[in-house]
C-alpha atoms as a PDB file:
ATOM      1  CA  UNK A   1      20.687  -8.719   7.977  1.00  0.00           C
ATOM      2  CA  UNK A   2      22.779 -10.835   5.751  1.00  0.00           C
ATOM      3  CA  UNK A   3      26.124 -10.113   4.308  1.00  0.00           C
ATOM      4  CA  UNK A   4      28.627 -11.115   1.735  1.00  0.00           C
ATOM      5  CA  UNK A   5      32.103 -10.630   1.832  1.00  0.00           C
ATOM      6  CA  UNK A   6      34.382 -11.010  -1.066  1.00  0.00           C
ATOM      7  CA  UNK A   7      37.673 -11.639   0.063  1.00  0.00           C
ATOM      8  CA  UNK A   8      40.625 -10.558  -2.427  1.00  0.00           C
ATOM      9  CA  UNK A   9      43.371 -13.367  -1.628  1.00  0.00           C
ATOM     10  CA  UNK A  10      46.408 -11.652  -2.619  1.00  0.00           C
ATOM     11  CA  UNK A  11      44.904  -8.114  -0.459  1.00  0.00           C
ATOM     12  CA  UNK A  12      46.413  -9.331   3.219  1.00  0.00           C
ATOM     13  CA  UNK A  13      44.814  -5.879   4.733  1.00  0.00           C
ATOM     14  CA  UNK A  14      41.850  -6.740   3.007  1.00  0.00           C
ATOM     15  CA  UNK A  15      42.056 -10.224   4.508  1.00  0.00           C
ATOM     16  CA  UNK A  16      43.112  -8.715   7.933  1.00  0.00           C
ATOM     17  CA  UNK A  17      40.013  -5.727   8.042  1.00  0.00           C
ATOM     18  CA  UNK A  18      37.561  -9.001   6.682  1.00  0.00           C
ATOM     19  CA  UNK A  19      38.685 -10.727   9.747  1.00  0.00           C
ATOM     20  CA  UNK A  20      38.249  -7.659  11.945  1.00  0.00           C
ATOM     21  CA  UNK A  21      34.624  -7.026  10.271  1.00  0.00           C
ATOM     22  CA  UNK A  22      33.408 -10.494  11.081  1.00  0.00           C
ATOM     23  CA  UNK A  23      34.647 -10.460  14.862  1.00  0.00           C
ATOM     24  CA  UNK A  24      32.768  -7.633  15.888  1.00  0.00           C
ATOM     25  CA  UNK A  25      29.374  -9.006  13.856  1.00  0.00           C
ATOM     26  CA  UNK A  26      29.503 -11.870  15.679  1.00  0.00           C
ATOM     27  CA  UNK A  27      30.110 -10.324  19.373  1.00  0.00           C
ATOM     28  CA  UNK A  28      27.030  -8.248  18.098  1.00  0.00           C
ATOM     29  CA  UNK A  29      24.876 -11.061  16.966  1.00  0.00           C
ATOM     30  CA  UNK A  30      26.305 -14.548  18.736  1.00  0.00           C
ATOM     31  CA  UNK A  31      28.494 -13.197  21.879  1.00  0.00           C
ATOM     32  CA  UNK A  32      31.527 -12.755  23.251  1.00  0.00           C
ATOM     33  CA  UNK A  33      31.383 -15.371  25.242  1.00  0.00           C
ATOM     34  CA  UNK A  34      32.726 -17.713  22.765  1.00  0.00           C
ATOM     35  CA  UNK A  35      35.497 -15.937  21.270  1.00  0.00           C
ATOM     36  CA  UNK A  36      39.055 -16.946  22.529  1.00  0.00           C
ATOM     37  CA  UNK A  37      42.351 -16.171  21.111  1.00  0.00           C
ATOM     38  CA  UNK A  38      45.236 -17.591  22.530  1.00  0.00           C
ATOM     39  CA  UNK A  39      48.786 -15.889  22.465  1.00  0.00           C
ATOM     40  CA  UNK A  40      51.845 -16.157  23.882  1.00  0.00           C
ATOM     41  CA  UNK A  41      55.369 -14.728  22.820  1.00  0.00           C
ATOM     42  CA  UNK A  42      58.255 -16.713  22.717  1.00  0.00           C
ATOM     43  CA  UNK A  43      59.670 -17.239  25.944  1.00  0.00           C
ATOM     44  CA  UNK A  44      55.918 -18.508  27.462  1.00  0.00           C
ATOM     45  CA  UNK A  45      56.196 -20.879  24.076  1.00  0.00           C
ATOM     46  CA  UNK A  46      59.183 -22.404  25.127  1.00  0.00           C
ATOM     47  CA  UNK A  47      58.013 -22.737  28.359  1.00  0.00           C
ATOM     48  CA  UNK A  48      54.961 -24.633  27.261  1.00  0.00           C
ATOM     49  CA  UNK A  49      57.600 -26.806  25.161  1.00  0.00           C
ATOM     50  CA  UNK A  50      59.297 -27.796  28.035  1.00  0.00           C
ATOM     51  CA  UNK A  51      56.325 -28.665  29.941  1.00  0.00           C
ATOM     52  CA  UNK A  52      54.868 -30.613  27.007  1.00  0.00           C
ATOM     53  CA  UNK A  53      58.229 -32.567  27.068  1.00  0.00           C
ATOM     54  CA  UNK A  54      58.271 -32.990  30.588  1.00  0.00           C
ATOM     55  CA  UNK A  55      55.210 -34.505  30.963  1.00  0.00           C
ATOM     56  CA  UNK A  56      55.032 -36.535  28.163  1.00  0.00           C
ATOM     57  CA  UNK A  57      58.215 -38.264  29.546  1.00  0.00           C
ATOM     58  CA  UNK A  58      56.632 -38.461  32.866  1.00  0.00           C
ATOM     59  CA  UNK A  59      53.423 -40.316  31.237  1.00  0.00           C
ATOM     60  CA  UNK A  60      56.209 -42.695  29.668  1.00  0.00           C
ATOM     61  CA  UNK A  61      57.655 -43.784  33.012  1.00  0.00           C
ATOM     62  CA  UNK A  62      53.985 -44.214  34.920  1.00  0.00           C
ATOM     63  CA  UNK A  63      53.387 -47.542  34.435  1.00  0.00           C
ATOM     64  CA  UNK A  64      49.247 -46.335  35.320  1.00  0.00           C
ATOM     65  CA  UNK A  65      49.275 -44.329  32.437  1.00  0.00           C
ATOM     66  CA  UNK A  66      48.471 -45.105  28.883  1.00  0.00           C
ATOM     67  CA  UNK A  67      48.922 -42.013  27.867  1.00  0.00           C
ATOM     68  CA  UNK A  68      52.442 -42.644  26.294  1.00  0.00           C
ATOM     69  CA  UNK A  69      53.233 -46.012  25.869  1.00  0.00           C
ATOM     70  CA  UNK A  70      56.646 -46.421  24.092  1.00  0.00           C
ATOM     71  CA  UNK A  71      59.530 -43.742  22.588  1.00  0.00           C
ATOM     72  CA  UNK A  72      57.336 -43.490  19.344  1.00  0.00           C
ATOM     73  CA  UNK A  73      54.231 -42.154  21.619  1.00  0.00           C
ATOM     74  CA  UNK A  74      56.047 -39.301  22.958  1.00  0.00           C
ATOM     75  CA  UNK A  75      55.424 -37.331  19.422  1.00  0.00           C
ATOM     76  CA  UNK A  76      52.655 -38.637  17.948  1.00  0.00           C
ATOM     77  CA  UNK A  77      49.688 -36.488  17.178  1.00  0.00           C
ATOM     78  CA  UNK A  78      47.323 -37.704  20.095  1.00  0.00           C
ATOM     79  CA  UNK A  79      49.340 -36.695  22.806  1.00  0.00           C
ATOM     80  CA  UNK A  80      50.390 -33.424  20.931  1.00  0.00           C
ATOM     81  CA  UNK A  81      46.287 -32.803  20.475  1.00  0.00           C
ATOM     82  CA  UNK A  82      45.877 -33.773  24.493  1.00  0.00           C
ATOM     83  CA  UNK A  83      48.518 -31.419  25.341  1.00  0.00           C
ATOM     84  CA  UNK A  84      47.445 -28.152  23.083  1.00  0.00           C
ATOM     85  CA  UNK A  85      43.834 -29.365  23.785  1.00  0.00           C
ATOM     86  CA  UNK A  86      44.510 -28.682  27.483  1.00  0.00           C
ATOM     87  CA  UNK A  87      46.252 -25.330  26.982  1.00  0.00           C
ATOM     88  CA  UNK A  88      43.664 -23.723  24.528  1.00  0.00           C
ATOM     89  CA  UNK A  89      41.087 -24.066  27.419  1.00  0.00           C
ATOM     90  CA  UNK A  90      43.466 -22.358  29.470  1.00  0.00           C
ATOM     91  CA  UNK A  91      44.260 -25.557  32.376  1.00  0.00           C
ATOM     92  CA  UNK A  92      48.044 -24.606  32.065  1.00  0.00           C
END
């Protein structure tokens, strides 16, 4: 079977029921398995803020880390991606 789907940009339902359509074709035809949303509301978020701060201090402060090196480390993007990377697979 093959498909096309013309997607109206300024139709957000249209853009949402898309979305929807191509989901449930591809937990018929690829799996489940590798579909993975991850939500939170705010509270959890903040949560995860604090720990993201928390640790990135703590990596600042162990000398046998080189995960954060200096002050400019502790918001750079490759200890942001380490940190989300690490969440998204669900080690919280």
């Amino acid at each position: 079977m093959k498909m096309t789907i013309v997607i109206d940009t300024e139709d957000q339902q249209g853009i949402d029921a898309a979305l929807k359509m191509t989901r449930l074709i591809h937990e018929q035809y690829v799996g489940s398995a590798t579909i993975h949303k991850e939500s939170f509301g705010k509270i959890e978020y903040i949560k995860l803020l604090r720990k993201y701060m928390r640790e990135s201090i703590g990596h600042l402060y162990d000398e046998h880390s080189d995960q954060v090196n200096d002050m400019d480390d502790l918001a750079n993007l490759r200890n942001a991606k380490r940190f989300a990377d690490r969440i998204f697979r669900g080690e919280r």
